[in-house]
Protein backbone atom coordinates (compact mmCIF):
# COMPACT_ATOMS: atom_id res chain seq x y z
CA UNK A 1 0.00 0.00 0.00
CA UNK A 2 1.61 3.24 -1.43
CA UNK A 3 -1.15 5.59 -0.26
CA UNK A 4 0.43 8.21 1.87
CA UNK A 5 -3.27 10.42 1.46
CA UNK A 6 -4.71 11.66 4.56
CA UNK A 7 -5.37 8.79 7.26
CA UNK A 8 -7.78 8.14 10.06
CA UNK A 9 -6.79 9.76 13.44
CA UNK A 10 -8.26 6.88 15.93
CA UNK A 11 -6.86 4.10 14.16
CA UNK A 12 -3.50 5.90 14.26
CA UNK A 13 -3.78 6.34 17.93
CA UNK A 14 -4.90 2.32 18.62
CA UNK A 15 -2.13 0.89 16.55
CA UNK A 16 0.48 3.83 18.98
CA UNK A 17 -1.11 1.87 21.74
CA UNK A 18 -0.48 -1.73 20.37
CA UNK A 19 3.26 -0.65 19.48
CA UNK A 20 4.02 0.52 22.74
CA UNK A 21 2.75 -2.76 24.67
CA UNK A 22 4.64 -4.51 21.70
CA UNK A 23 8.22 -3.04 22.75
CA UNK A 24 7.59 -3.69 26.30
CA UNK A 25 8.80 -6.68 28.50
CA UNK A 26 5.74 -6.74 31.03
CA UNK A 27 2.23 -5.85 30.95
CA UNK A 28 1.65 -2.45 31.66
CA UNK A 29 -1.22 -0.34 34.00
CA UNK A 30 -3.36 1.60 32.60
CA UNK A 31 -1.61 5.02 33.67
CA UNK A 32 1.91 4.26 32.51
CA UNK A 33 0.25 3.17 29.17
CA UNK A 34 -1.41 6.47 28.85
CA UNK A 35 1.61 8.49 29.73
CA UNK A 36 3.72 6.55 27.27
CA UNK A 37 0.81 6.88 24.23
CA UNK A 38 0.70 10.48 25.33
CA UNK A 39 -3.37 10.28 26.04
CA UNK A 40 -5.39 10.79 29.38
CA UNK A 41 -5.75 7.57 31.56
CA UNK A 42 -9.61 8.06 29.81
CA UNK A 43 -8.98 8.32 26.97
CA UNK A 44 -6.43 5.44 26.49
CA UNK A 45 -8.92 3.11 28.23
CA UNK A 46 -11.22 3.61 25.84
CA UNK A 47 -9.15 2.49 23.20
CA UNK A 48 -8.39 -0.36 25.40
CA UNK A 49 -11.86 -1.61 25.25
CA UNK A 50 -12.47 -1.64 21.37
CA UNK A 51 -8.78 -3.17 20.85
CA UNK A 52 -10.02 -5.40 23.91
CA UNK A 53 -13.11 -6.40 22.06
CA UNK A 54 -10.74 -7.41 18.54
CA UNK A 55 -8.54 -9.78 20.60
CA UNK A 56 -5.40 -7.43 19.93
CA UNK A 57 -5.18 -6.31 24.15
CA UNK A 58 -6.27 -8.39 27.48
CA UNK A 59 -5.70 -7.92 31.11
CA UNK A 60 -3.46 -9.89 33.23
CA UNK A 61 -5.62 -12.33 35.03
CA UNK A 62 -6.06 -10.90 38.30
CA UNK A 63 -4.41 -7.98 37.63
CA UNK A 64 -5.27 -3.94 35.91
CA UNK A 65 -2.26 -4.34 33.70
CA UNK A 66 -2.46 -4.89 29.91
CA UNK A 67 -0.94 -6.69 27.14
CA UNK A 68 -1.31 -7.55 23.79
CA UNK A 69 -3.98 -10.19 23.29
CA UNK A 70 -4.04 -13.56 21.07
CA UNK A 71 -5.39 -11.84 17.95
CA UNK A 72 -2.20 -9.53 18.33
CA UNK A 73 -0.15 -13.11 18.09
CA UNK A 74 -2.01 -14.75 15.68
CA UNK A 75 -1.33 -11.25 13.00
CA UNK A 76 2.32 -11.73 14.34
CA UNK A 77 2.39 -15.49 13.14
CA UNK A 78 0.53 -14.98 9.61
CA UNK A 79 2.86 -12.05 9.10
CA UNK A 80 6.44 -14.40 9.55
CA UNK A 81 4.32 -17.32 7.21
CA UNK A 82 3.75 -15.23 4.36
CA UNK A 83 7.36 -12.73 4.38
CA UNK A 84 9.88 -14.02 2.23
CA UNK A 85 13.25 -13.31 3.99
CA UNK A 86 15.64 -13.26 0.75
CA UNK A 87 12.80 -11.13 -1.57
CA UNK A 88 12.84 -8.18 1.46
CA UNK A 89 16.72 -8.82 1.54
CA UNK A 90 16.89 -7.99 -2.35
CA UNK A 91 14.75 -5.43 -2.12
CA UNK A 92 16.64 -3.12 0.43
CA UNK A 93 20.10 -4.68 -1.80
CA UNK A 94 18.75 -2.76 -4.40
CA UNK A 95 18.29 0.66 -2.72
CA UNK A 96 21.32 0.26 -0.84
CA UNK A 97 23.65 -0.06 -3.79
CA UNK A 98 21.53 3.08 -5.62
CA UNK A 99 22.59 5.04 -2.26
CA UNK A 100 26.13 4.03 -1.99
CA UNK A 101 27.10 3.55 -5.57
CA UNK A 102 28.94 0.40 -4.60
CA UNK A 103 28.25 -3.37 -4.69
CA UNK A 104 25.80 -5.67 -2.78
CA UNK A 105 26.05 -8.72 -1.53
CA UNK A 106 23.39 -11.07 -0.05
CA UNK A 107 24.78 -14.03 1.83
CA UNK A 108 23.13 -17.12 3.11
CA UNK A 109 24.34 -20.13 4.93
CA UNK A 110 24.13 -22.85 2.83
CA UNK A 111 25.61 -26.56 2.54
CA UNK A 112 28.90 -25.35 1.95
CA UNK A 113 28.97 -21.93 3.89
CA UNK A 114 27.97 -18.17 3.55
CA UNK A 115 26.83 -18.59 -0.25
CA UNK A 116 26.09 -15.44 -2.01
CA UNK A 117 22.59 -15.78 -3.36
CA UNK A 118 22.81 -12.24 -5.43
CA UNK A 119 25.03 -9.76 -6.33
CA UNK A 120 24.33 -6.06 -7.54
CA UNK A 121 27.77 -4.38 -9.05
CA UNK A 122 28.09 -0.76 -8.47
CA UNK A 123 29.23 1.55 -11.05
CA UNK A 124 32.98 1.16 -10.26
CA UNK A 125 32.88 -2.15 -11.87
CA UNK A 126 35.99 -3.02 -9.35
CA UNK A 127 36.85 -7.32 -9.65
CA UNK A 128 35.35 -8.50 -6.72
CA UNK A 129 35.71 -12.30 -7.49
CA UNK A 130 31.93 -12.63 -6.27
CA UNK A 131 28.90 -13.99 -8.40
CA UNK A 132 25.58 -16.02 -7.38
CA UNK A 133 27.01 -19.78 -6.12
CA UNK A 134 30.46 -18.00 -4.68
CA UNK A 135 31.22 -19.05 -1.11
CA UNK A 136 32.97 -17.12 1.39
CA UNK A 137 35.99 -18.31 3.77
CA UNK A 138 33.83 -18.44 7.29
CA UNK A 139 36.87 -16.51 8.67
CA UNK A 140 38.58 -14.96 5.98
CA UNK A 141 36.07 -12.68 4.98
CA UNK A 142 33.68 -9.66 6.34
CA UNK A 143 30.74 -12.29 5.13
CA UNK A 144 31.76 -15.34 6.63
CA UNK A 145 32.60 -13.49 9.69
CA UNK A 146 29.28 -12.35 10.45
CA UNK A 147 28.11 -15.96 10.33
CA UNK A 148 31.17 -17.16 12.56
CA UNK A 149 29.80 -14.53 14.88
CA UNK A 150 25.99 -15.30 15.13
CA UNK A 151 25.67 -18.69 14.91
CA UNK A 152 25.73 -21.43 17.33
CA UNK A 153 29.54 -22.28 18.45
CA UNK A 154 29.04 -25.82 17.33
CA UNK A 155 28.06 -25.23 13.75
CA UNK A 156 31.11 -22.67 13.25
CA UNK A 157 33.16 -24.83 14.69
CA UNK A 158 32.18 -28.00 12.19
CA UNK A 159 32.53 -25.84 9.32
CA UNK A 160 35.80 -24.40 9.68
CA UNK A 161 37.19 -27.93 10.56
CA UNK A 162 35.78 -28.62 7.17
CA UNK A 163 37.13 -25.67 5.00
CA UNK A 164 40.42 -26.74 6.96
CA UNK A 165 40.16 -30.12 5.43
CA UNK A 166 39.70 -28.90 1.73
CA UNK A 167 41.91 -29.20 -0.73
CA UNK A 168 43.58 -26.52 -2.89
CA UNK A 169 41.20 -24.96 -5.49
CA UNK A 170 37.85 -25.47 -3.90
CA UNK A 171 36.80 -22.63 -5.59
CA UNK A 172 36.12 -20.72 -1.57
CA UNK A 173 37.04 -17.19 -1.63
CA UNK A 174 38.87 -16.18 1.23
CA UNK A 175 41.42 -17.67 3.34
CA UNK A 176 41.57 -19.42 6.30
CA UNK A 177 42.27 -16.82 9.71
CA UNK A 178 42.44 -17.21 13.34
CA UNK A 179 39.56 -15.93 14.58
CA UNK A 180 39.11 -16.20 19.07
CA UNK A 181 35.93 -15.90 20.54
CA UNK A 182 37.08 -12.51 21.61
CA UNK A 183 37.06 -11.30 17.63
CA UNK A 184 33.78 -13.04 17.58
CA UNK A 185 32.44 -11.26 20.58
CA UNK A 186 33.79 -7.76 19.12
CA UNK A 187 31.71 -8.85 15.73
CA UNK A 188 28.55 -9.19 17.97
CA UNK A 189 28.85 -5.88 19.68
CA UNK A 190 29.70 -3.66 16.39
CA UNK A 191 26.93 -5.09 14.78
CA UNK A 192 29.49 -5.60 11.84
CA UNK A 193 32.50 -6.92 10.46
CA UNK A 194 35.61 -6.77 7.72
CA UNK A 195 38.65 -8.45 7.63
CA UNK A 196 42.48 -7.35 6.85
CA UNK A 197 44.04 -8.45 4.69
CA UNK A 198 40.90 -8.49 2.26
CA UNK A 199 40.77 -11.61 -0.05
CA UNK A 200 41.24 -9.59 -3.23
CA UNK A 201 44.28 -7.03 -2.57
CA UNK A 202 42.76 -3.26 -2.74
CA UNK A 203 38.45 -4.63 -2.48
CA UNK A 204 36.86 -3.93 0.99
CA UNK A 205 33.70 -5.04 2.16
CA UNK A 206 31.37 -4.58 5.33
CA UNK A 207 29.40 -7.01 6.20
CA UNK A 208 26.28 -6.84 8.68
CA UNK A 209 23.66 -9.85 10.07
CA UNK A 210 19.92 -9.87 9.35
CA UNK A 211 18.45 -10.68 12.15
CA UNK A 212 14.47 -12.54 12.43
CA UNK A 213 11.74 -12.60 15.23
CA UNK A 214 13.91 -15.19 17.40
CA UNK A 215 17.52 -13.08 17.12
CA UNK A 216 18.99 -15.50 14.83
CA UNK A 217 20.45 -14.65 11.62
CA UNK A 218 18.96 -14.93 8.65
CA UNK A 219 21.40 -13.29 5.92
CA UNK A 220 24.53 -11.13 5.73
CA UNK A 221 24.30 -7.94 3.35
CA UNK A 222 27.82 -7.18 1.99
CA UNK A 223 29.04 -3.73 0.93
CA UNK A 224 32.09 -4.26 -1.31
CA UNK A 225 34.17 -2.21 -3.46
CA UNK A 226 37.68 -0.42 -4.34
CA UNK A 227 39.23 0.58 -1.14
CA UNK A 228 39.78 4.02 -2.66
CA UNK A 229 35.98 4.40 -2.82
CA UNK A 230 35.17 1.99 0.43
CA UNK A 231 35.81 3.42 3.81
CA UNK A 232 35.71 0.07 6.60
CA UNK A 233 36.34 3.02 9.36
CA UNK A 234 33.38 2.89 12.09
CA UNK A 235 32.41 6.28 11.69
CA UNK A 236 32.25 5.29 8.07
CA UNK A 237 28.82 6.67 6.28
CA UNK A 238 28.66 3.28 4.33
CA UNK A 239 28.40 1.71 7.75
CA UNK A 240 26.23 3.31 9.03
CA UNK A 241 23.77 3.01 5.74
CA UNK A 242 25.17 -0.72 5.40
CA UNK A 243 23.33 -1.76 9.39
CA UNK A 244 20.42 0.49 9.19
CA UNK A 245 19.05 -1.29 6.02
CA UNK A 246 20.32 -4.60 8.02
CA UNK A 247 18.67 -3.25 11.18
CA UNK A 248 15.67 -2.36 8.76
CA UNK A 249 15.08 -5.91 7.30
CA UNK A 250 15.48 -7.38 10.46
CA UNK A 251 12.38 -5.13 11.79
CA UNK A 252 10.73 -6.37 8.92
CA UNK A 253 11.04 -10.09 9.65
CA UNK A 254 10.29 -9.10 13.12
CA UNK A 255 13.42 -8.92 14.92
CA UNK A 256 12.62 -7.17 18.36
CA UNK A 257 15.69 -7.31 20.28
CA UNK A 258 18.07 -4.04 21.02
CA UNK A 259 19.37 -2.51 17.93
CA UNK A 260 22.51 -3.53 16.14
CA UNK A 261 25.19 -1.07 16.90
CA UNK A 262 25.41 1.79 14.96
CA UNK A 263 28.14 4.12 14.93
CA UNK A 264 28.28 7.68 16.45
């Protein structure tokens, strides 16, 4: 729905209500809701009621306090069956190569690793040695690092015993790094990561996790190009684009959880 004509007030104000009981980890009472929503304890209450009477809000058993209600769940369940993960990943690939002029990645963890699934070049044309099928070095790169970093120990930990085990010429791009739980921890509190030295001398890339509904990740979008026109710095301005269309994809496959760090 593109229509951005004029809208109705009241509905405005009930779906405030729901998004504030939404980002909270408790039910809340009725005056702390209406100082939140910015309404009179009367007024919000009577917003209460009609969203009572949909399903969307409920009150605590025993108790004044409110939550979101079973309706409010069962729009949250219908909206994870029917999103497609990798079409809102290409999507916001799209605008953020337009913004950045620069190429975009968007990695998946498949049989054999972080797998790029689609690639859109930037104007610079640079040799990035990536294409649809290419798979990243789990530690060698910015993309495989991001997976290293969010998921579980044991499944990074089988895979780079396997890349150690391949021969020469597997085709991987990327090689093999140490890489302590301490880097990994550092990955998960940026919100980010690249590697030095990059896999193709003078390409850098930024990579940053997609996160869904659970906090688990669900894709890596890659910014790569010539290190002349690529700045991996964390005040960077690509960075900061690169995690709030991550952070942005993630809210739309509804990751809840604290922001991914964004630089000052």
């Amino acid at each position: 729905m593109t229509d951005k004509g004029r809208g109705v007030n009241s509905v405005e104000v009930g779906a405030g209500l729901l998004e504030i009981l939404a980002a909270q980890d408790a039910a809340l009472m009725l005056r702390d809701l209406a100082r939140l929503a910015g309404l009179s304890p009367a007024q919000a209450h009577a917003y209460l009621i009609s969203l009572g009477t949909l399903g969307l809000v409920e009150q605590e058993p025993g108790s004044a306090r409110y939550r979101l209600g079973p309706a409010a769940l069962d729009f949250g369940i219908t909206r994870m069956r029917s999103v497609d993960p990798i079409r809102l990943g290409q999507a916001a690939a799209v605008g953020l190569s337009e913004e950045t002029q620069l190429a975009v990645a968007l990695v998946v963890w498949g049989g054999f690793g972080a797998t790029v699934v689609q690639v859109l070049e930037g104007p610079d044309q640079v040799h990035i040695n990536t294409r649809a099928g290419t798979v990243y070095s789990l530690t060698g790169t910015a993309s495989g690092r991001i997976f290293a970093a969010y998921l579980p120990e044991r499944l990074v930990k089988a895979a780079i015993r396997r890349e150690r085990d391949e021969r020469p010429g597997s085709g991987r791009v990327g090689r093999l790094m140490d890489l302590s739980p301490a880097d990994l921890a550092a990955i998960r509190r940026a919100g980010y990561a690249s590697v030095d030295p990059t896999p193709v001398p003078g390409v850098n890339a930024l990579s940053a996790p997609v996160l869904d509904h659970a906090g688990q990740i669900q894709m890596a979008l890659t910014l790569i190009g010539a290190a002349r026109s690529l700045d991996t710095a964390p005040d960077s301005p690509h960075l900061r684009l690169l995690q709030e269309t991550a952070l942005r994809v993630s809210r739309g496959l509804g990751f809840a959880g604290q922001a991914l760090s964004l630089p000052d």
